[in-house]
Protein backbone atom coordinates (compact mmCIF):
# COMPACT_ATOMS: atom_id res chain seq x y z
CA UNK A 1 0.00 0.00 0.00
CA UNK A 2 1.45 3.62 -0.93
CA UNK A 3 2.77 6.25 1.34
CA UNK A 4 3.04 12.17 3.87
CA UNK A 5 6.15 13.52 3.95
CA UNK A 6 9.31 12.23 6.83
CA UNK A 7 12.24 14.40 6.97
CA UNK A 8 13.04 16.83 10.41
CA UNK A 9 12.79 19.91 9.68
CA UNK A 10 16.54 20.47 11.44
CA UNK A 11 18.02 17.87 9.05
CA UNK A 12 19.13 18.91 5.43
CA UNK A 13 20.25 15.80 4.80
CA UNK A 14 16.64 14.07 4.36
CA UNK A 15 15.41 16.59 2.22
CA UNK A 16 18.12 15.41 -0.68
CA UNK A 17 16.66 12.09 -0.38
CA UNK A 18 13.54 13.09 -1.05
CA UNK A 19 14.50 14.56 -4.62
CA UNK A 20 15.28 11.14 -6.13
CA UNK A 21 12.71 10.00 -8.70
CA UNK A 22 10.43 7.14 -9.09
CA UNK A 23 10.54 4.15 -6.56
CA UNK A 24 8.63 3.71 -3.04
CA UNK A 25 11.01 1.51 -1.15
CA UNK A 26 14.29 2.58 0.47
CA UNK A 27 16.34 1.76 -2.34
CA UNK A 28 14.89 4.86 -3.92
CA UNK A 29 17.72 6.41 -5.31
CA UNK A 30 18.10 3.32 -7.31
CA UNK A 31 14.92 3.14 -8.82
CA UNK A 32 15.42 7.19 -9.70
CA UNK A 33 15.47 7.12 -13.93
CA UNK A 34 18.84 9.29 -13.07
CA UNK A 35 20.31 6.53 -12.03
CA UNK A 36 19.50 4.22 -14.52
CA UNK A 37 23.05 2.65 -16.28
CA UNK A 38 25.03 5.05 -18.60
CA UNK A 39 24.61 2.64 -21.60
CA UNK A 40 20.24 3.99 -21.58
CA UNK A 41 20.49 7.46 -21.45
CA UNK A 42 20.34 9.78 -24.26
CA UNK A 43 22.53 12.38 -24.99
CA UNK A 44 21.55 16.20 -24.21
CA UNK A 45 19.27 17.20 -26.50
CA UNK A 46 17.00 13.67 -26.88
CA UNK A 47 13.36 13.71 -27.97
CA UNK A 48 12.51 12.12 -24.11
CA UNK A 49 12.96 8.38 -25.21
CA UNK A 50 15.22 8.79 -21.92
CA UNK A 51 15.79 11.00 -19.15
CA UNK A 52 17.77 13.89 -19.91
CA UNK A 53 20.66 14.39 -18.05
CA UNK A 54 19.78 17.70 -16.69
CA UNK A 55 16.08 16.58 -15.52
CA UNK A 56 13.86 18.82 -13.98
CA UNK A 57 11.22 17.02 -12.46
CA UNK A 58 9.27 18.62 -10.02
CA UNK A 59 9.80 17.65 -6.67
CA UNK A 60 7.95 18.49 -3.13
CA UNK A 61 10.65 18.30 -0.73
CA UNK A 62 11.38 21.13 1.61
CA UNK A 63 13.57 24.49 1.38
CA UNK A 64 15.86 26.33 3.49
CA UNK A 65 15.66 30.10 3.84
CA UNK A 66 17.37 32.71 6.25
CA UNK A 67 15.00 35.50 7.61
CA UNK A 68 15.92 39.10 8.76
CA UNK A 69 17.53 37.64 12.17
CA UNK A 70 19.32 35.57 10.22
CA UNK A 71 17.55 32.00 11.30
CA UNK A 72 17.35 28.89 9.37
CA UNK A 73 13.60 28.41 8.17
CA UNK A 74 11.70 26.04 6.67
CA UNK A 75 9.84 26.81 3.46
CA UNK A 76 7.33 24.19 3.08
CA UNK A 77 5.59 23.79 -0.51
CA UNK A 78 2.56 24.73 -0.34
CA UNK A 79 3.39 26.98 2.21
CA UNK A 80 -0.11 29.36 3.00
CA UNK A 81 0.84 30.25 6.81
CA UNK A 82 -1.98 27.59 7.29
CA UNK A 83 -1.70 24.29 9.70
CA UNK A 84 -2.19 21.35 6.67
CA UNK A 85 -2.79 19.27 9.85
CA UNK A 86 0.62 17.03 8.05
CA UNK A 87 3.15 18.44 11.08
CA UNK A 88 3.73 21.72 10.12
CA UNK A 89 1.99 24.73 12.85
CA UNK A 90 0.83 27.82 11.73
CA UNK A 91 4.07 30.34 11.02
CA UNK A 92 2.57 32.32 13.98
CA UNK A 93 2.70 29.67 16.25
CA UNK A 94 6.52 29.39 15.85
CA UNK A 95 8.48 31.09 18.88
CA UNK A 96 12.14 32.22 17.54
CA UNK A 97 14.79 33.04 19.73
CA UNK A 98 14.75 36.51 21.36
CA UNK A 99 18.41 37.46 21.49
CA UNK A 100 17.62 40.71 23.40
CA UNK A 101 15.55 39.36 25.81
CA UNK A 102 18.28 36.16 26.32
CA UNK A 103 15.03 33.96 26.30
CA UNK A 104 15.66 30.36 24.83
CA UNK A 105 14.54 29.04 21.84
CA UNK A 106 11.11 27.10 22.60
CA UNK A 107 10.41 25.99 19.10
CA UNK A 108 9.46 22.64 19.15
CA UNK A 109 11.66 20.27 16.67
CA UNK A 110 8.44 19.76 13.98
CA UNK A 111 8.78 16.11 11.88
CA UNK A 112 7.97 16.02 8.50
CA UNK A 113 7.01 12.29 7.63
CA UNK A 114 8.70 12.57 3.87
CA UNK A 115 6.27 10.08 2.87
CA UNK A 116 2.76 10.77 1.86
CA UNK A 117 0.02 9.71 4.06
CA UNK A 118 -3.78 9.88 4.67
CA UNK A 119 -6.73 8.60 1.49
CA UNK A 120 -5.16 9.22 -1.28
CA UNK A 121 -7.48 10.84 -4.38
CA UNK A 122 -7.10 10.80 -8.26
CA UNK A 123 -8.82 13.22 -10.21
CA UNK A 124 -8.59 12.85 -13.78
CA UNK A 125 -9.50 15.51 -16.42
CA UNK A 126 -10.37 14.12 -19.92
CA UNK A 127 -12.19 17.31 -20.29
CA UNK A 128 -9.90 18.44 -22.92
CA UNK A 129 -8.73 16.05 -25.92
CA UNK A 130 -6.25 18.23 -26.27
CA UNK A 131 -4.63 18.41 -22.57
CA UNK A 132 -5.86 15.64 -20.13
CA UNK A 133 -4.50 16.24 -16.55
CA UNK A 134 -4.01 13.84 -13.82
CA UNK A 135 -4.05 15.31 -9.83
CA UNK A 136 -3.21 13.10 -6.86
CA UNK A 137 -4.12 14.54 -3.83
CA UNK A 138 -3.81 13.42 0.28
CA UNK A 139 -6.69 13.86 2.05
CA UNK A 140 -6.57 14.03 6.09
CA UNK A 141 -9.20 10.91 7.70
CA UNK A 142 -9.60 12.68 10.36
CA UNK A 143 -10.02 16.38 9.65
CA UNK A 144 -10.61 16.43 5.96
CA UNK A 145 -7.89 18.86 5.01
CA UNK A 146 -5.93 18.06 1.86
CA UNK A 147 -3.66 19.02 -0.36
CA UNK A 148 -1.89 18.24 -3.91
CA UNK A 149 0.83 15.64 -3.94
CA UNK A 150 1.59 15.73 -7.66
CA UNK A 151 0.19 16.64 -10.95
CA UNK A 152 0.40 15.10 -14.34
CA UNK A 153 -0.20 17.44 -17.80
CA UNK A 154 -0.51 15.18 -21.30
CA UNK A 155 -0.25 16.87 -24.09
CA UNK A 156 -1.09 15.16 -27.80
CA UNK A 157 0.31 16.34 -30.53
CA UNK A 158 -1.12 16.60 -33.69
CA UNK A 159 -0.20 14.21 -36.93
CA UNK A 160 1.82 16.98 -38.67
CA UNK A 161 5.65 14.82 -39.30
CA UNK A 162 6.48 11.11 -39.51
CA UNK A 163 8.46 12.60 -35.97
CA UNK A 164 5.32 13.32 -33.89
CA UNK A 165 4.73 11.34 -31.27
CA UNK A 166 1.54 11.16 -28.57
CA UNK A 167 2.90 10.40 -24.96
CA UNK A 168 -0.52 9.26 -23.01
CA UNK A 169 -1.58 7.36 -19.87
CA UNK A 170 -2.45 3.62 -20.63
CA UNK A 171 -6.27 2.67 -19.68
CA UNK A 172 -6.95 -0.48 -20.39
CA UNK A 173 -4.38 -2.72 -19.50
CA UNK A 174 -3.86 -1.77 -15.33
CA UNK A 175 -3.26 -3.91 -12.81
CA UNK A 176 -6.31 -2.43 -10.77
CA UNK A 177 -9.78 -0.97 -10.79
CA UNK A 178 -9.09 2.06 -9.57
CA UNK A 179 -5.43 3.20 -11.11
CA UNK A 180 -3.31 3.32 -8.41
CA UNK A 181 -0.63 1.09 -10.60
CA UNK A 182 -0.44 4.17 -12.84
CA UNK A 183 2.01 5.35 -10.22
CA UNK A 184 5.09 4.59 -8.26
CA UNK A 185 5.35 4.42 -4.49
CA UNK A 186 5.74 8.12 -3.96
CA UNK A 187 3.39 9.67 -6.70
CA UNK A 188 6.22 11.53 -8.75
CA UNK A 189 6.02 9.37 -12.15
CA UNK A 190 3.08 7.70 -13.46
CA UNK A 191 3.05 5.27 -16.64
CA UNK A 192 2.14 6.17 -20.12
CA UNK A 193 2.82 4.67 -23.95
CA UNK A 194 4.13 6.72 -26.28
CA UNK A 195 2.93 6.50 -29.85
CA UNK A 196 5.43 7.55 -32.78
CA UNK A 197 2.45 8.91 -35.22
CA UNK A 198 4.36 8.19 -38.57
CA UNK A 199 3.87 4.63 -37.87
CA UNK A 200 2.07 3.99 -35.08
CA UNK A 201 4.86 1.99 -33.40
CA UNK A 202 4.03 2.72 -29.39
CA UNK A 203 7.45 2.40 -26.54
CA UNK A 204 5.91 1.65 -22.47
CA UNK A 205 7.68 3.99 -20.25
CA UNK A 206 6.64 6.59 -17.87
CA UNK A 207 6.57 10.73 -17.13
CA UNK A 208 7.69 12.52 -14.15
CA UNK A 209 5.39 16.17 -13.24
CA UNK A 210 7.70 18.02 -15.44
CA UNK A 211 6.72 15.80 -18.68
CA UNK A 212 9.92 13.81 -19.38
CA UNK A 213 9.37 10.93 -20.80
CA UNK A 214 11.51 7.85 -19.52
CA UNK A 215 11.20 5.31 -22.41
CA UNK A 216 11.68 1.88 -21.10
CA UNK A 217 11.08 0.07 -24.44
CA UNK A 218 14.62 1.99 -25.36
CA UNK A 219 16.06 1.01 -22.16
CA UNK A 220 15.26 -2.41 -22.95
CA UNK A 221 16.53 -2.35 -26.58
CA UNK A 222 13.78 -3.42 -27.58
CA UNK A 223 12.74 -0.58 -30.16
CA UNK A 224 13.43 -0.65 -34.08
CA UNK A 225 16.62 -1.28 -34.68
CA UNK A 226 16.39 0.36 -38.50
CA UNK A 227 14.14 2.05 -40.79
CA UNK A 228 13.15 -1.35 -42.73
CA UNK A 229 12.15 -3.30 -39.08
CA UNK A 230 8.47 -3.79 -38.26
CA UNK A 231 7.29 -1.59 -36.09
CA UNK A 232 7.07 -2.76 -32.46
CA UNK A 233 3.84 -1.86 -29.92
CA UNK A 234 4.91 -1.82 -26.36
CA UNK A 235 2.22 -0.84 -24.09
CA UNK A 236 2.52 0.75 -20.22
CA UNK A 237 0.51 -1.01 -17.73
CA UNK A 238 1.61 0.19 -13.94
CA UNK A 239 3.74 -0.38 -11.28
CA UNK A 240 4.09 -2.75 -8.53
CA UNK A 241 4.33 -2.10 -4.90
CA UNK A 242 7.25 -4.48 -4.74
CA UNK A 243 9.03 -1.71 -7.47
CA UNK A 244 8.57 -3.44 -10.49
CA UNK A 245 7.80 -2.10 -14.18
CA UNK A 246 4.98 -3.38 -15.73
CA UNK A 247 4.22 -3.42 -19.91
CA UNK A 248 2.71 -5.81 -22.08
CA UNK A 249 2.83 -6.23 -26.57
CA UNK A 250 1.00 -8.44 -28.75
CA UNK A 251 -0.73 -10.47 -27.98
CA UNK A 252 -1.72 -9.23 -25.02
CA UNK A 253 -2.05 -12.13 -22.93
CA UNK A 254 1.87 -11.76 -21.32
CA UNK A 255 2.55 -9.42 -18.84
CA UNK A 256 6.46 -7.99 -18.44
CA UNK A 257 8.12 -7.50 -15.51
CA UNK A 258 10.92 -5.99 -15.17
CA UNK A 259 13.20 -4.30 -11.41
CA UNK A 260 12.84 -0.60 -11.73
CA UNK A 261 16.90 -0.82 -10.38
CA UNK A 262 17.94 -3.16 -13.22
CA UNK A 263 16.24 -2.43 -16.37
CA UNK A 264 17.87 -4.86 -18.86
CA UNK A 265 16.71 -7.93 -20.81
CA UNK A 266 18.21 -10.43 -18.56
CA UNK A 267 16.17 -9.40 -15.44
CA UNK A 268 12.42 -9.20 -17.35
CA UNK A 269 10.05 -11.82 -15.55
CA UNK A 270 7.03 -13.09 -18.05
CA UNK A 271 4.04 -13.79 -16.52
CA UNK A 272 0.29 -15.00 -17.73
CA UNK A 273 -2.68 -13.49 -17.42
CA UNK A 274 -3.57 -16.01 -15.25
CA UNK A 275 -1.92 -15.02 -12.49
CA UNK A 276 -3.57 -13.44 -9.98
CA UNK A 277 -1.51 -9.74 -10.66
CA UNK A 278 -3.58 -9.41 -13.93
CA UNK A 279 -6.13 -11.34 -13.73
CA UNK A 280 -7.19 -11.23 -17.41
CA UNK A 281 -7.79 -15.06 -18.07
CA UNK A 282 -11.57 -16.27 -18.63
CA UNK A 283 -11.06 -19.38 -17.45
CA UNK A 284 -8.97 -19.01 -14.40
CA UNK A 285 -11.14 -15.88 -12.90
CA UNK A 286 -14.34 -15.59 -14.78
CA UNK A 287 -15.89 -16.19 -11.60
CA UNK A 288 -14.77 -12.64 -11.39
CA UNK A 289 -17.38 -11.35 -14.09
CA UNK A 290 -16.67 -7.56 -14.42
CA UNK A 291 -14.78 -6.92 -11.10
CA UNK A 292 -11.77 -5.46 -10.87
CA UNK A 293 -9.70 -5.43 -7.53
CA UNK A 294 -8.79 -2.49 -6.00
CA UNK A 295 -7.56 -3.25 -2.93
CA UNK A 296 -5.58 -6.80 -1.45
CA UNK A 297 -6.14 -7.40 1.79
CA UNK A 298 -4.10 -10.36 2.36
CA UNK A 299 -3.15 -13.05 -0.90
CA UNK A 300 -6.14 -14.65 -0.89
CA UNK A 301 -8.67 -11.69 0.10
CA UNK A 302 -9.27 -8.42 -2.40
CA UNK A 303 -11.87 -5.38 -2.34
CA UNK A 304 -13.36 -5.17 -5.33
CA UNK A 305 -15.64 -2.54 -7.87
CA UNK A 306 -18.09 -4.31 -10.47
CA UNK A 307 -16.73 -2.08 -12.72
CA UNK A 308 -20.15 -2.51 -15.13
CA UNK A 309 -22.88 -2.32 -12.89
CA UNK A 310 -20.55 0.35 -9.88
CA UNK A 311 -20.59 -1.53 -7.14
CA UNK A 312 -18.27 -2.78 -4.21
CA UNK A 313 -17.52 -6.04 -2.74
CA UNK A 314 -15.05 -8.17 -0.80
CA UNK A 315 -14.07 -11.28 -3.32
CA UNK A 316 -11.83 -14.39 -1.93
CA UNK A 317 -9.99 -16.58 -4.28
CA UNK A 318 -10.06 -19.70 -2.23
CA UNK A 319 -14.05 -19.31 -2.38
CA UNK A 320 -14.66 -17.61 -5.83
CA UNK A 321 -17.36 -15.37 -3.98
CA UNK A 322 -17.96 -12.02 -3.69
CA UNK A 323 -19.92 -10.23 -0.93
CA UNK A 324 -21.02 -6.80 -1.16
CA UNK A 325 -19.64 -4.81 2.21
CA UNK A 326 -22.28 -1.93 1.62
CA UNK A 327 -26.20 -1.78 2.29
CA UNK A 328 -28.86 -1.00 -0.63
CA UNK A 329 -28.30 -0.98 -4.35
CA UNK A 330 -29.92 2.41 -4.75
CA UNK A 331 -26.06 4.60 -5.47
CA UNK A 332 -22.92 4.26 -7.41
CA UNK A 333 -20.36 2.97 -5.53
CA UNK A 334 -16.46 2.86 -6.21
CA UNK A 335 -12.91 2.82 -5.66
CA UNK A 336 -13.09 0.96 -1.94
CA UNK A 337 -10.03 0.86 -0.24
CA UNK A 338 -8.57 -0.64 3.17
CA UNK A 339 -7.55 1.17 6.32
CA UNK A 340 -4.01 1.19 7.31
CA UNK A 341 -5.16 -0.69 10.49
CA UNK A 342 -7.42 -3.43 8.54
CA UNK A 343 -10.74 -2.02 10.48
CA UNK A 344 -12.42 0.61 8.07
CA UNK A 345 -12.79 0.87 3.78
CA UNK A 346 -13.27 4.06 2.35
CA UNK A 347 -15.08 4.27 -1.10
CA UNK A 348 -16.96 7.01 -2.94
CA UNK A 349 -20.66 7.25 -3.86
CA UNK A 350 -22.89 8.90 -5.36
CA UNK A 351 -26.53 8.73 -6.13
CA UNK A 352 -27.90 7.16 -9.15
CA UNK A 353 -30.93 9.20 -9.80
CA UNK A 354 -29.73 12.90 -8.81
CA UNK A 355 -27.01 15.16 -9.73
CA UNK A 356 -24.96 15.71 -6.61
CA UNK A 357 -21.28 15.00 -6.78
CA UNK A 358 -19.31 11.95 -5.51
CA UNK A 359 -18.34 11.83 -1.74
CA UNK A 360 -16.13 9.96 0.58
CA UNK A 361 -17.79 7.63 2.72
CA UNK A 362 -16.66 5.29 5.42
CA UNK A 363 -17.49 1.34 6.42
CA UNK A 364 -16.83 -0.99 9.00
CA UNK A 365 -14.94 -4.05 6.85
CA UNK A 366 -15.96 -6.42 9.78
CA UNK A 367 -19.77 -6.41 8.99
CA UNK A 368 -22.47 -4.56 7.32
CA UNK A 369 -22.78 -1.35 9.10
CA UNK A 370 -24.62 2.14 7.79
CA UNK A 371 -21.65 4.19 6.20
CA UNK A 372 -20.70 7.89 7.48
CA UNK A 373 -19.12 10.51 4.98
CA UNK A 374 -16.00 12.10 5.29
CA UNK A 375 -17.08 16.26 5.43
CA UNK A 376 -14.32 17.62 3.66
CA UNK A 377 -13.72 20.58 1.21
CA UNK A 378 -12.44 18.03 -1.35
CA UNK A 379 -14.78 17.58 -4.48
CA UNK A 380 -14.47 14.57 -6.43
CA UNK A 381 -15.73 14.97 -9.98
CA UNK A 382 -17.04 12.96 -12.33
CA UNK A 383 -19.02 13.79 -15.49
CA UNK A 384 -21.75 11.60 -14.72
CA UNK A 385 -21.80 10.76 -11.27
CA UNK A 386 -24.80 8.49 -11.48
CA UNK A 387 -22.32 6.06 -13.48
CA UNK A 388 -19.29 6.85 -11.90
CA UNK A 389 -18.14 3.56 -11.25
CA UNK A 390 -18.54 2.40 -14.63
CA UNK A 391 -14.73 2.77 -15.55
CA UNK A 392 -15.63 2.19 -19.11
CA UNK A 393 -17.73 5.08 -19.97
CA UNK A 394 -15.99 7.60 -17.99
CA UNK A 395 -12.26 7.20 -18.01
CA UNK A 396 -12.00 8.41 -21.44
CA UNK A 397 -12.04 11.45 -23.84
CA UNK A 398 -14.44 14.31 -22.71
CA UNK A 399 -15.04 12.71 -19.11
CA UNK A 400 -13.70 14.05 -15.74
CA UNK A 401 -13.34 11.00 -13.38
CA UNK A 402 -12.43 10.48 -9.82
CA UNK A 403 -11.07 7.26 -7.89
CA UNK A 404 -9.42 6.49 -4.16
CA UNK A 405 -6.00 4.98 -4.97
CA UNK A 406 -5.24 4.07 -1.32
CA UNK A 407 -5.42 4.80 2.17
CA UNK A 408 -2.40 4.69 3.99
């Protein structure tokens, strides 16, 4: 499960750690695209099929700046003199040292987690065919204060030069219901397949915020090799929680694996749909129907969305059964996800006869209880809310669609 920010405030040293790229477990700064062997990288100057040696990816750690009394302060972020209820006090709240009055410092050391915590939202914007945009946002359980964790901008280019490529999000070929494999463990680079336009050949890979393009299929050598090769159609499916890069090709029915720290041929891992990571074979999990998991509780236990009909249930494998963890058939629900201490699922809802927007609601995973909503300022939108859960009609051109990713 994914991950509010842990650095202390007094320690510089934390803050570098949190600018490496795209990986969620401690080896981090392998798993950065920087630090991916010399042999993959493009020179300065590439067309993104690899990261650029000078990247500038966005990043969300912390600054350092000296005030008129010369003190070392931290400048957070998003930093609105407000308490984001994430460790940080309102600036006012902050007692400096008086060096007139000789009164000590009683500034209390403030921890910054460096990992992102809380339920974490997606909001994606297919308003525009032109730029689709992809938010991920934490949300506070307890006090329903949020704020942005990263932000994703595609934009397609139009079919003017054999050149031209399209660099979009892959939709349906994740690992999930819900999309939270469209991102790695700390929400700075989320998958996409690039398409060249002059011949349609298509390279897995993934973007950070800033729009670079890391292409994997490259990495890999496993693009055309010359002009008179047939073109080749890799596609970007997600990552793994156990930092693995996922893609698949024709025919579609093997999925690739391959170490985000060691991306060459020798370390790729094939595995069938059958397995119980992709769960795209009829005959081993048509038991499923049109459920999609979006949450594992333990190996053999999942939360999942019906993602035809919009509703939630709890399946088991052992059993082949699915039972529905929420009361009444009369709303749209989605996008359920697990509790960091097993107890509660959060999922959104909306009615299926009115207009109102999705909201957050909250169940007891133990048995059937009456759910309570999460009063927050955070909106989740969805072109038509009464369908919402219906990941087939609204996760596409022209829609605006909302999921939970996780709750940690």
């Amino acid at each position: 499960m994914k991950k509010r920010f842990f650095a202390t405030v007094l320690t510089l040293a934390l803050s570098a750690v949190m600018l490496m790229g795209c990986g969620s477990s401690p080896a981090e700064a392998e798993t950065d695209p920087a630090n991916i062997p010399a042999e993959f990288a493009e020179p300065a100057g590439s067309d993104g099929s690899a990261i650029p040696d000078d990247s500038t990816a966005e990043t969300t750690s912390n600054t350092y700046v000296v005030n008129e009394q010369d003190e070392a302060i931290t400048q957070f972020p998003n930093d609105n003199g407000m308490d984001d209820d994430f460790g940080r006090p309102p600036e006012e709240d902050l007692v400096s040292w008086d060096v007139e009055a000789g009164e000590e410092d009683v500034t209390e050391e403030v921890l910054v987690t460096g990992e992102v915590e809380g339920i974490i939202m997606l909001q994606a914007d297919w308003g525009s065919d032109v730029v689709p945009t992809f938010t991920v946002s934490a949300i506070n359980p307890d006090t329903g204060e949020y704020h942005t964790v990263s932000s994703f901008t595609f934009e397609v280019a139009a079919p003017i030069r054999a050149d031209d490529y399209t660099v979009i999000p892959e939709r349906g070929y994740t690992l999930d219901a819900n999309y939270a494999s469209l991102f790695n463990g700390d929400y700075t680079c989320m998958v996409a397949t690039k398409t060249f336009l002059g011949n349609e050949e298509q390279h897995a890979g993934w973007v950070d915020q800033s729009g670079n393009f890391f292409d994997v299929t490259e990495a890999l050598g496993e693009g055309r090799q010359s002009d008179f090769d047939d073109a080749v159609h890799f596609i970007a499916v997600g990552f793994t929680d156990d930092n693995y890069f996922v893609y698949t090709k024709p025919p579609y029915d093997i999925y690739y694996f391959v170490p985000l720290d060691n991306l060459v041929p020798e370390a790729i891992l094939q595995v069938g749909n059958e397995d119980k990571r992709i769960m795209r074979n009829q005959e081993a999990w048509g038991w499923l129907k049109w459920n999609r998991p979006t949450c594992w509780l333990d190996n053999n236990t999942f939360l999942v969305d019906d993602t035809l009909e919009g509703q939630c249930g709890i399946a088991s494998i052992s059993e082949q059964s699915i039972r529905s963890y929420i009361p009444g058939e009369s709303r749209t629900n989605w996008s359920g996800v697990v509790s960091p201490d097993g107890t509660q699922i959060a999922f959104l809802s909306a009615s299926q006869k009115g207009t109102d927007e999705p909201a957050i609601f909250f169940t007891n995973i133990s048995e059937e209880t009456a759910p309570t909503k999460l009063e927050t300022a955070y909106i989740p939108h969805c072109t038509r809310a009464y369908d919402a859960g219906n990941i087939a009609l609204t996760v596409d051109y022209g829609y605006y669609y909302s999921s939970i990713l996780e709750w940690r």
